[in-house]
Protein backbone atom coordinates (compact mmCIF):
# COMPACT_ATOMS: atom_id res chain seq x y z
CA UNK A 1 4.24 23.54 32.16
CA UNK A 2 3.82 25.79 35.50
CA UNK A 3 7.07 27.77 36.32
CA UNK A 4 6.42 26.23 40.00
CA UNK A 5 4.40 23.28 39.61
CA UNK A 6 3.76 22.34 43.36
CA UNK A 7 2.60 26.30 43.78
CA UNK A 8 -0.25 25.37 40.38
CA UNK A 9 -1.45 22.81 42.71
CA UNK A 10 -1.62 24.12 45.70
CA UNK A 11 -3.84 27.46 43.60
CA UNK A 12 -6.14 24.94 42.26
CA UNK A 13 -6.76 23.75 45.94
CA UNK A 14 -7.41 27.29 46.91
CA UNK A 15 -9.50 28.42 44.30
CA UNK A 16 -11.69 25.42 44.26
CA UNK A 17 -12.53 25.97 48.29
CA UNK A 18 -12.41 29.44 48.16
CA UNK A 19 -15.23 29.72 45.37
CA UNK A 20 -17.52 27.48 47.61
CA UNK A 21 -17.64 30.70 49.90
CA UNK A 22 -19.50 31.86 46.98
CA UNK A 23 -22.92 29.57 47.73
CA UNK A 24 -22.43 27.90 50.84
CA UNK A 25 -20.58 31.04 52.73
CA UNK A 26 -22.76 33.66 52.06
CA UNK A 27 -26.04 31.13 52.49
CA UNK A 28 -26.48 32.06 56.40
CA UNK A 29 -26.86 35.52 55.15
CA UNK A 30 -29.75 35.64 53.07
CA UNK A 31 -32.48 35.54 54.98
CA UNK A 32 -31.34 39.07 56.89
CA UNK A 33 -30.36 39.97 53.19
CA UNK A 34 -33.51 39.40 52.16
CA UNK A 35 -35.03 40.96 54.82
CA UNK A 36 -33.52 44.28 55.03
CA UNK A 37 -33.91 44.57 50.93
CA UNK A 38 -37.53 43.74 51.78
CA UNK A 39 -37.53 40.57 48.49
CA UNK A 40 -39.32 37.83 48.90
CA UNK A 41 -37.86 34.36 49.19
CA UNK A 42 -38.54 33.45 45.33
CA UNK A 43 -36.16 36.04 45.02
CA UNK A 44 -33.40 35.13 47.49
CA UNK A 45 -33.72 31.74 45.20
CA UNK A 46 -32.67 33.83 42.44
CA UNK A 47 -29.85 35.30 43.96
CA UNK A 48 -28.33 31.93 43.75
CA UNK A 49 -29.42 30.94 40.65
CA UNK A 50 -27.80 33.96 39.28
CA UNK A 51 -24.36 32.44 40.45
CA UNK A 52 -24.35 28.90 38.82
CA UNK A 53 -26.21 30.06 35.82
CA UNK A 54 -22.87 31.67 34.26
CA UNK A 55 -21.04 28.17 35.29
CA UNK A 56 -23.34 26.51 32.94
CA UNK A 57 -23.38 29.02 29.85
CA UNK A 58 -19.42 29.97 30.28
CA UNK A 59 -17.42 26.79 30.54
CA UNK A 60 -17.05 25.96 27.73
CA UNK A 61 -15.74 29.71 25.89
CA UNK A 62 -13.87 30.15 29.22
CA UNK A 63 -12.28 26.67 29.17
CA UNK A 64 -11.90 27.68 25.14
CA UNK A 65 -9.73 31.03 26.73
CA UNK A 66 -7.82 29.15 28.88
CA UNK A 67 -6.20 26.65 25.61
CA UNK A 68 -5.91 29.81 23.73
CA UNK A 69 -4.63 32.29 25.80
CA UNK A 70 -3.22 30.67 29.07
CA UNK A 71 -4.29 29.14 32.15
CA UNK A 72 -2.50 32.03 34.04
CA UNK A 73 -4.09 35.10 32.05
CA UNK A 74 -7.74 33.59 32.12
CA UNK A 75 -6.91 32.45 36.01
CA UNK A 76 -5.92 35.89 37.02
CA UNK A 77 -8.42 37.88 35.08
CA UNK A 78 -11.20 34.91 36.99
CA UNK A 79 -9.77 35.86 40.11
CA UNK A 80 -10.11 39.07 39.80
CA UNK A 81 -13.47 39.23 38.93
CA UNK A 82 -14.57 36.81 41.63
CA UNK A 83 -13.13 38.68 44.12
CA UNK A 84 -14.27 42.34 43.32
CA UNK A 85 -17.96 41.58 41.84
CA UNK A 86 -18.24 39.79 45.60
CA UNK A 87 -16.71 42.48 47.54
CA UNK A 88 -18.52 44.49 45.65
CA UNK A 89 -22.32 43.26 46.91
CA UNK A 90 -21.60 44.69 50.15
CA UNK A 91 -21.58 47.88 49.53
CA UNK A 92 -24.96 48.00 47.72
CA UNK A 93 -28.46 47.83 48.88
CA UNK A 94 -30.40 47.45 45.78
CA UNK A 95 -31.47 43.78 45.16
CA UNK A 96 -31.03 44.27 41.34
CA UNK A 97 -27.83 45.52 41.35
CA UNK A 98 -26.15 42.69 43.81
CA UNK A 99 -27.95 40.40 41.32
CA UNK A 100 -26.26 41.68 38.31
CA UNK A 101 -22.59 41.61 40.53
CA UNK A 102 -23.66 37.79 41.42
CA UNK A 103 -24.28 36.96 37.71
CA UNK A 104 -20.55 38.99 37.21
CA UNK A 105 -19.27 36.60 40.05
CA UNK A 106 -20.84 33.56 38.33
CA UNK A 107 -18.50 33.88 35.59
CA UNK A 108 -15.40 34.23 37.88
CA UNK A 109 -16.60 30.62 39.74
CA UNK A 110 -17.54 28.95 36.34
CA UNK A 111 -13.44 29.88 35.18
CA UNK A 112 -11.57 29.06 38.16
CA UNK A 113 -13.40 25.65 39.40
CA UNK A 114 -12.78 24.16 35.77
CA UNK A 115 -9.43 25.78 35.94
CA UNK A 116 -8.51 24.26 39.28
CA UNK A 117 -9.00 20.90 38.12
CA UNK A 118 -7.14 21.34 34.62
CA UNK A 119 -4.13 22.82 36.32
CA UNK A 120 -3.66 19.81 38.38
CA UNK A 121 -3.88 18.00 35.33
CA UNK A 122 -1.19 20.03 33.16
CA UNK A 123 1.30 19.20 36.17
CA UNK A 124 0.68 15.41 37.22
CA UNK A 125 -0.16 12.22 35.88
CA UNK A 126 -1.55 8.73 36.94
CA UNK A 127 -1.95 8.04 40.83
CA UNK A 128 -0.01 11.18 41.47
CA UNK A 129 -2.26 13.37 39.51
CA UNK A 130 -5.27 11.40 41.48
CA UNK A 131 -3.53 11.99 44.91
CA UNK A 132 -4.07 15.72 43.99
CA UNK A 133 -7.47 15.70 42.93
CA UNK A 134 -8.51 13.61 45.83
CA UNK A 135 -6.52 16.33 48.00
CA UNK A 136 -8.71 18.73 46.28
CA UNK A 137 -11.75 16.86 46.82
CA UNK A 138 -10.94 16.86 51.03
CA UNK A 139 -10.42 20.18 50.66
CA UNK A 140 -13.67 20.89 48.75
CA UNK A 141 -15.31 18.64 51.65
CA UNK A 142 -14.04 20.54 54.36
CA UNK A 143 -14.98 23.67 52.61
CA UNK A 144 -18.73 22.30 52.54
CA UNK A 145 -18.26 22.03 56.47
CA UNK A 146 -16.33 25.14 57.50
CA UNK A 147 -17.49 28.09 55.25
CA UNK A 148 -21.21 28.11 56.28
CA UNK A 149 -19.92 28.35 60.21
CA UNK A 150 -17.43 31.06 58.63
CA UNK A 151 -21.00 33.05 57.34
CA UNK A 152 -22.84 32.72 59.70
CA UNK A 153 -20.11 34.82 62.39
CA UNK A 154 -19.95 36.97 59.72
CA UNK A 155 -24.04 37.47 59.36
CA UNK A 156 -24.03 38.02 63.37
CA UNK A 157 -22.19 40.88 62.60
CA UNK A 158 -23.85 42.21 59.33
CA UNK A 159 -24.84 40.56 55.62
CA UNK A 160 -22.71 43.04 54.40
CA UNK A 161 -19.85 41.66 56.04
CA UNK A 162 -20.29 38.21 54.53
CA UNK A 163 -21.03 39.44 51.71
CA UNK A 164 -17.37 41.42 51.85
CA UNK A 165 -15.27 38.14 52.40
CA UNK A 166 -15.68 37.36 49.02
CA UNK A 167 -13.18 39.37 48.32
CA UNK A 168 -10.76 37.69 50.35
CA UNK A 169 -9.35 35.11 47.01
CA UNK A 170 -8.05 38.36 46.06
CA UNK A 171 -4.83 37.45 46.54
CA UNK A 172 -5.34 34.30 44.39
CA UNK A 173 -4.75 36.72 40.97
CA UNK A 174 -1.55 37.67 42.28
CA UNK A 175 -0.74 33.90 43.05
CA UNK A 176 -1.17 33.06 39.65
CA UNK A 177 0.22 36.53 38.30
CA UNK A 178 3.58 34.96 40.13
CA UNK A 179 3.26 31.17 39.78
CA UNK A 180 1.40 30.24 36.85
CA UNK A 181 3.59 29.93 33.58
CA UNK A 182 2.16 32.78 30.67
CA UNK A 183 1.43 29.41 28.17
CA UNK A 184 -0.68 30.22 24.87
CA UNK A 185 -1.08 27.54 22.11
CA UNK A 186 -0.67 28.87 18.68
CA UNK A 187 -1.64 25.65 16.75
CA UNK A 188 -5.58 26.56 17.65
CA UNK A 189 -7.64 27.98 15.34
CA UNK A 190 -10.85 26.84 13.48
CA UNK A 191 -9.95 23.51 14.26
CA UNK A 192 -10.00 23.64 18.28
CA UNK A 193 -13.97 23.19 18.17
CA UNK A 194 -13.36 19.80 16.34
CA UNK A 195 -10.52 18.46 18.18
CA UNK A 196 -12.71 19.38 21.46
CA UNK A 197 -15.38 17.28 20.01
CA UNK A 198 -13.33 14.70 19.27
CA UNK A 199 -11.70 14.13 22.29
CA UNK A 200 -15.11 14.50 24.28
CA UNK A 201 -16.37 12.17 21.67
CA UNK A 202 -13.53 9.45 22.59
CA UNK A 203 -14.48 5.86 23.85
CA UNK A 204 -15.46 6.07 27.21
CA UNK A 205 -15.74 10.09 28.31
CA UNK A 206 -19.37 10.15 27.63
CA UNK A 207 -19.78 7.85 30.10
CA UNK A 208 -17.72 9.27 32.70
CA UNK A 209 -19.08 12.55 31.17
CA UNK A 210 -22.76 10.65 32.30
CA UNK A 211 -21.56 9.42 35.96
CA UNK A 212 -21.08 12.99 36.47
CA UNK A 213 -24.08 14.59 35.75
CA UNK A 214 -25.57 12.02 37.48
CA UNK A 215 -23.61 12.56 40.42
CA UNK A 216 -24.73 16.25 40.84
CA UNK A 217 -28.45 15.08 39.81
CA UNK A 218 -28.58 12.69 42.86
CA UNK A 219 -26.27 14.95 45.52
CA UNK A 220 -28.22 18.09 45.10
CA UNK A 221 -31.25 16.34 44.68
CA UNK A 222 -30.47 15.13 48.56
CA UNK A 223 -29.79 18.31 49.22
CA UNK A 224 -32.93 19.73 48.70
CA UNK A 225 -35.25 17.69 49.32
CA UNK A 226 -34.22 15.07 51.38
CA UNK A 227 -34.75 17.49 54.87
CA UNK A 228 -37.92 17.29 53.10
CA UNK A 229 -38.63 13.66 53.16
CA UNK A 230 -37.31 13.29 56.09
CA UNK A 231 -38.77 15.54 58.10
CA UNK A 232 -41.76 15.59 57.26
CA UNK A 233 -42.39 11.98 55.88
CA UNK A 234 -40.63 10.13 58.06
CA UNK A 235 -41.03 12.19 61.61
CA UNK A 236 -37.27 12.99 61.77
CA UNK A 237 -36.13 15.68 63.98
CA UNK A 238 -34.05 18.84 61.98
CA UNK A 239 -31.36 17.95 63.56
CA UNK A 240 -31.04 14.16 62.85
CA UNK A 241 -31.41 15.06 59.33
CA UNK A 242 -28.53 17.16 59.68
CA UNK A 243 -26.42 14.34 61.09
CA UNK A 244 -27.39 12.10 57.91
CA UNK A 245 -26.45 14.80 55.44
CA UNK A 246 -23.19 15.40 57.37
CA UNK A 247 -22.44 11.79 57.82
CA UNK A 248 -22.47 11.32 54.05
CA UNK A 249 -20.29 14.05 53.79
CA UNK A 250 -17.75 13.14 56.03
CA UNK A 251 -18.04 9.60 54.03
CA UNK A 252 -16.96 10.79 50.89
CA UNK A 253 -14.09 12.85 52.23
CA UNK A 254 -12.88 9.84 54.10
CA UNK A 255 -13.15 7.90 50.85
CA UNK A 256 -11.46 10.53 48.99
CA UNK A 257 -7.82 10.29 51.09
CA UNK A 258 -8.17 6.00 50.42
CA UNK A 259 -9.36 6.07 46.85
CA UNK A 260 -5.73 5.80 45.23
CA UNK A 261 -4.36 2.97 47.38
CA UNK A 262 -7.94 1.42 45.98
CA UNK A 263 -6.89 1.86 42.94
CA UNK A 264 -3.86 0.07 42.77
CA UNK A 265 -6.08 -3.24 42.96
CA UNK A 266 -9.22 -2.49 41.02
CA UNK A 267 -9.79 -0.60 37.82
CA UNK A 268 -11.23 2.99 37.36
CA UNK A 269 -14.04 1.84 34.94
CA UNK A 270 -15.23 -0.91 38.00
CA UNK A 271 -15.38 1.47 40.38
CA UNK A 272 -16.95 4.03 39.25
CA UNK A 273 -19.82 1.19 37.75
CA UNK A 274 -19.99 0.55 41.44
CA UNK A 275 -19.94 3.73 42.93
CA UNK A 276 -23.19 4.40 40.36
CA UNK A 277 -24.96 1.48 41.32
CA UNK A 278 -24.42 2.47 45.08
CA UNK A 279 -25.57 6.15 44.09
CA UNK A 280 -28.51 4.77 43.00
CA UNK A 281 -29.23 2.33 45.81
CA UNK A 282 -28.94 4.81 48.54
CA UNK A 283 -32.09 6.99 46.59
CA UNK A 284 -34.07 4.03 46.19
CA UNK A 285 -32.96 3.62 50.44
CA UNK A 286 -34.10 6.79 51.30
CA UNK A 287 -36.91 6.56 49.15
CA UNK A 288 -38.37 3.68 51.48
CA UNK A 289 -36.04 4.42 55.09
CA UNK A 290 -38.63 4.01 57.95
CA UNK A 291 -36.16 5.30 60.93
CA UNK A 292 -33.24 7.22 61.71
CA UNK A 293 -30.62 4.53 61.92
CA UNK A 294 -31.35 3.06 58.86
CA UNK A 295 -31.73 6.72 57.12
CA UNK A 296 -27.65 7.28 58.33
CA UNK A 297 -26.66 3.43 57.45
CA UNK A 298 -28.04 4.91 53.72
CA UNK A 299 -26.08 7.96 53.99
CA UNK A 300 -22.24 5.90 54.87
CA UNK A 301 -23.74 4.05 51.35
CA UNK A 302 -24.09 7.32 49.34
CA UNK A 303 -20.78 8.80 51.00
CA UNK A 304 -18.96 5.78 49.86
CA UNK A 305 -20.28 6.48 46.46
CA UNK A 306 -20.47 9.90 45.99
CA UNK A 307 -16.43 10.02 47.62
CA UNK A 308 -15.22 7.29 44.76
CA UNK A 309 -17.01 9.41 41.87
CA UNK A 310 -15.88 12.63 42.64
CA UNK A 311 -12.07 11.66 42.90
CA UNK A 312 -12.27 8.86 39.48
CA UNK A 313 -14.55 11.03 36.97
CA UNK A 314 -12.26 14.17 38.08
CA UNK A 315 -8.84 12.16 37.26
CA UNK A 316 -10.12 10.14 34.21
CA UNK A 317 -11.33 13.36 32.63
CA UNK A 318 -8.05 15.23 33.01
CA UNK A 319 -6.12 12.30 32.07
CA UNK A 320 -7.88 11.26 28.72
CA UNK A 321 -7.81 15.31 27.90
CA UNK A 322 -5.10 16.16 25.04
CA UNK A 323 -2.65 19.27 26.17
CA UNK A 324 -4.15 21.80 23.79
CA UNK A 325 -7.83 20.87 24.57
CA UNK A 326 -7.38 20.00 28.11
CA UNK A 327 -9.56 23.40 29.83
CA UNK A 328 -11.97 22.92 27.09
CA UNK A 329 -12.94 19.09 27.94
CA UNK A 330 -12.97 19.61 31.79
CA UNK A 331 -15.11 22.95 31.15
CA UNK A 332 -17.42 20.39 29.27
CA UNK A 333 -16.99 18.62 32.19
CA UNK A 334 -17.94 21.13 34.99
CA UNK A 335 -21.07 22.11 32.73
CA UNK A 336 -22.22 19.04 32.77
CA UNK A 337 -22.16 18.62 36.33
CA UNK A 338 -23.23 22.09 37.10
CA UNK A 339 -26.40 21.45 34.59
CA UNK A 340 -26.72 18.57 37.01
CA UNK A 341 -26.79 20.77 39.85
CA UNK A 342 -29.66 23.04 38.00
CA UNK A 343 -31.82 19.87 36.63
CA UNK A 344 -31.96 18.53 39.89
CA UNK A 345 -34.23 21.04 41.76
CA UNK A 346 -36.17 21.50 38.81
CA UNK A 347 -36.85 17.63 38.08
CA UNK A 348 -37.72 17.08 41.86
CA UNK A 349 -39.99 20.00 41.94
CA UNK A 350 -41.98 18.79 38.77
CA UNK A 351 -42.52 15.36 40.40
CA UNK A 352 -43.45 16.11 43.31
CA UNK A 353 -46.26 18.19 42.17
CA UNK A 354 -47.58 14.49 40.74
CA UNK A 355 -45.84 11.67 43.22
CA UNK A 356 -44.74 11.72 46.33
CA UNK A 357 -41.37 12.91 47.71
CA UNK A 358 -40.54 9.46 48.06
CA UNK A 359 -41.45 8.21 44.85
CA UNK A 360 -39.33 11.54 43.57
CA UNK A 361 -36.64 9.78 45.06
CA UNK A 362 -37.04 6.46 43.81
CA UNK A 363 -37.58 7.46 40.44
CA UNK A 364 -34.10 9.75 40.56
CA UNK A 365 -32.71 6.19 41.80
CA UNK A 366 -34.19 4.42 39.02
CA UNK A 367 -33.01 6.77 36.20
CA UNK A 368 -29.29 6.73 37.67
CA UNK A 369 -29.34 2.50 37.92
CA UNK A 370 -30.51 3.17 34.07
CA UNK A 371 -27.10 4.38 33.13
CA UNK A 372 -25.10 1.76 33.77
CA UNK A 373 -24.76 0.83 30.02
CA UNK A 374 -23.44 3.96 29.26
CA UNK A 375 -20.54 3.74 31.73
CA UNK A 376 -19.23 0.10 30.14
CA UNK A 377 -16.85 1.97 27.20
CA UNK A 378 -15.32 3.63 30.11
CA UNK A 379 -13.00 -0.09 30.62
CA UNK A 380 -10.88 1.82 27.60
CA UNK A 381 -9.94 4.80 29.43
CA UNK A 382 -8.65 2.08 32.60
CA UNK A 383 -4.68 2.69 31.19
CA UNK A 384 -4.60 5.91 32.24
CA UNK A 385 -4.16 5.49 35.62
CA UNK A 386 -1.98 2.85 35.34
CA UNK A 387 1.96 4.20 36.50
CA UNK A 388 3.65 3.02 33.73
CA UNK A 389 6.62 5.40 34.56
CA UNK A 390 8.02 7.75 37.07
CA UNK A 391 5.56 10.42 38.32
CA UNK A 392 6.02 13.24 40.83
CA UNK A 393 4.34 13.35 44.37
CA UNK A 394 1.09 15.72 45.37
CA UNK A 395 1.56 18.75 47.30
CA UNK A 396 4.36 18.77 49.79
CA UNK A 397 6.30 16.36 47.69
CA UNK A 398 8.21 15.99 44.31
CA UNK A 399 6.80 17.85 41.61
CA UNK A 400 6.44 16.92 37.86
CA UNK A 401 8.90 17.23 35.46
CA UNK A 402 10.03 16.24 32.19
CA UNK A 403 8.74 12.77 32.09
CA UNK A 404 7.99 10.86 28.78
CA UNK A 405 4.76 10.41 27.83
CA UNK A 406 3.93 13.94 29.45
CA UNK A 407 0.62 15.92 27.91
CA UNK A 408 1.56 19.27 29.52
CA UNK A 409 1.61 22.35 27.61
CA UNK A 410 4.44 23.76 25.90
């Protein structure tokens, strides 16, 4: 268990908002990036590709380090990278080089957002461990809303400069250096690859495994292209389709600070059913919204949605993750959604060269409505977040300790 187990939580909040800076930070800065470097816009697309690639490939063999070796050594040594391959980028001017830093950085971000979810988990359980997550989740949210406003002052000023607050989780490594507890499991060897299996195997995890990767399929497919659709297919202004992307973000941060009370009266595996069926609803809306009021009654739908999944699949994967495999399964986790996040673009482009952005849309609502059976094994993974004995408080109240039932590490 963490030597300070309020301070684990409290890291996992910051390094899961501070690695957002990452993409949506540095975003206003690309164009005079790209400009200056004199790259075309192909490859500004690469320059982010190049930074969730490594959070797809790495998960996994860092979430393997992290059981192994320790959440604080692979935590600190993630940090460190982050930081210094991003402060790094601003002192260079040759496109190929920041590109091979951003891949570097990629790594750090695909170890410490897996990380800051599995640290919550070693430290909480039931409602309290979903308080935290959902705490996470705001902060994640608010992250979305403040650290593009945060790069943009900075690209006034220069690229370079965003580029240089990337360094600023510096300070995170020696968190953890402090904080974190120096736990290694000795009882892995050439059996860790089939207990991982096994417990990602278990009744029910595919499927929240599934709602997932669905998840990032349908947000990022919104994301994308729904300025797109809306814009030009529907005659809305830039900045009303601002307002409906912001309104569903706002949405699912709301959600995400009412979700445990929710759960006190109606079981995980119901709502996140529900919250998949209203995923897929509010594509199949957009997919056919003639106007602007009915485009942001769509978006409260999809917040409502997206806010329940995020908070359950988070908490239900932590939960049903044994001690010694625990970084492993919610590194198979975070792949999953980041592949999500990379399928999305890719499947929306390929349609649209055949359908219409619409019928893009409707057919990504269509293939999430299709997973519903896949989500109905999830009902065994409902005890989890049941209290069935004294549990500590989020941040700023008790913390976790020796409780029975408790999954932490040694």
């Amino acid at each position: 268990m963490a030597t300070h187990p309020r301070a684990s939580v409290w890291l996992a909040i910051v390094a899961a908002v501070g690695t957002l800076y990452g993409a949506q930070g540095i975003a206003p800065a690309l164009p005079a990036m790209g400009h200056e470097l004199g790259v075309s816009d192909a490859q500004l697309g690469l320059f982010t590709a190049a930074y969730m690639l490594p959070a797809v490939l790495f998960a996994v063999p860092l979430g393997y380090a992290a059981d192994r070796w320790g959440r604080r050594r692979v935590f600190v040594a993630m940090a460190l990278l982050y930081s210094l391959a991003g402060a790094a980028q601003a002192g260079l001017d040759d496109y190929w080089a920041l590109l091979a830093l951003r891949f570097a950085q990629g790594i750090g971000f695909g170890g410490l957002m897996p990380l800051s979810m599995t640290l919550i988990g070693d430290v909480l359980r039931g409602p309290a461990q979903l308080r935290a997550q959902s705490h996470r989740q705001v902060g994640m949210a608010l992250g979305e809303f403040a650290l593009p406003l945060v790069g943009a002052a900075l690209a006034a000023v220069s690229w370079h400069a965003a580029l240089a607050a990337q360094g600023a989780l510096l300070p995170l490594a020696l968190g953890g250096l402090l904080w974190l507890a120096g736990t290694r499991s000795d009882r892995m060897g050439q059996g860790y690859a089939r207990e991982l299996r096994g417990a990602v195997g278990q009744p029910g995890l595919v499927g929240v495994l599934t709602a997932g990767f669905m998840r990032m399929v349908c947000k990022f497919a919104l994301v994308a292209y729904l300025p797109l659709l809306l814009v030009n297919g529907r005659g809305l202004s830039v900045g009303q389709t601002a307002l409906v992307l912001s309104l569903a973000s706002g949405v699912a941060a709301a959600v995400n600070l009412v979700i445990v009370r929710l759960l006190a009266r109606v079981p995980a595996s119901r709502l996140l059913r529900v919250a998949v069926v209203f995923v897929g609803a509010a594509l199949l809306g957009f997919a056919v919204v003639p106007n602007w009021p009915l485009a942001l009654a769509v978006a409260v739908l999809f917040g409502l949605a997206d806010g329940t999944l995020m908070v359950v699949q988070n908490a239900l994967v932590t939960e049903a993750a044994p001690a010694n495999v625990r970084a492993g399964v919610v590194a198979v986790s975070g792949m999953t959604r980041n592949a999500g996040k990379l399928v999305a673009p890719l499947a929306m482009g390929a349609m649209i060269l055949a359908v219409p952005v619409s019928a893009a849309f409707a057919l990504v609502g269509v293939a999430t409505l299709a997973t519903l059976p896949a989500l109905r094994p999830v009902r065994r993974l409902d005890p989890l977040l049941v209290q069935s004995y004294p549990i500590s408080e989020p941040p700023g109240g008790r913390v976790a300790s020796g409780v029975p039932g408790d999954r932490s590490l040694p």
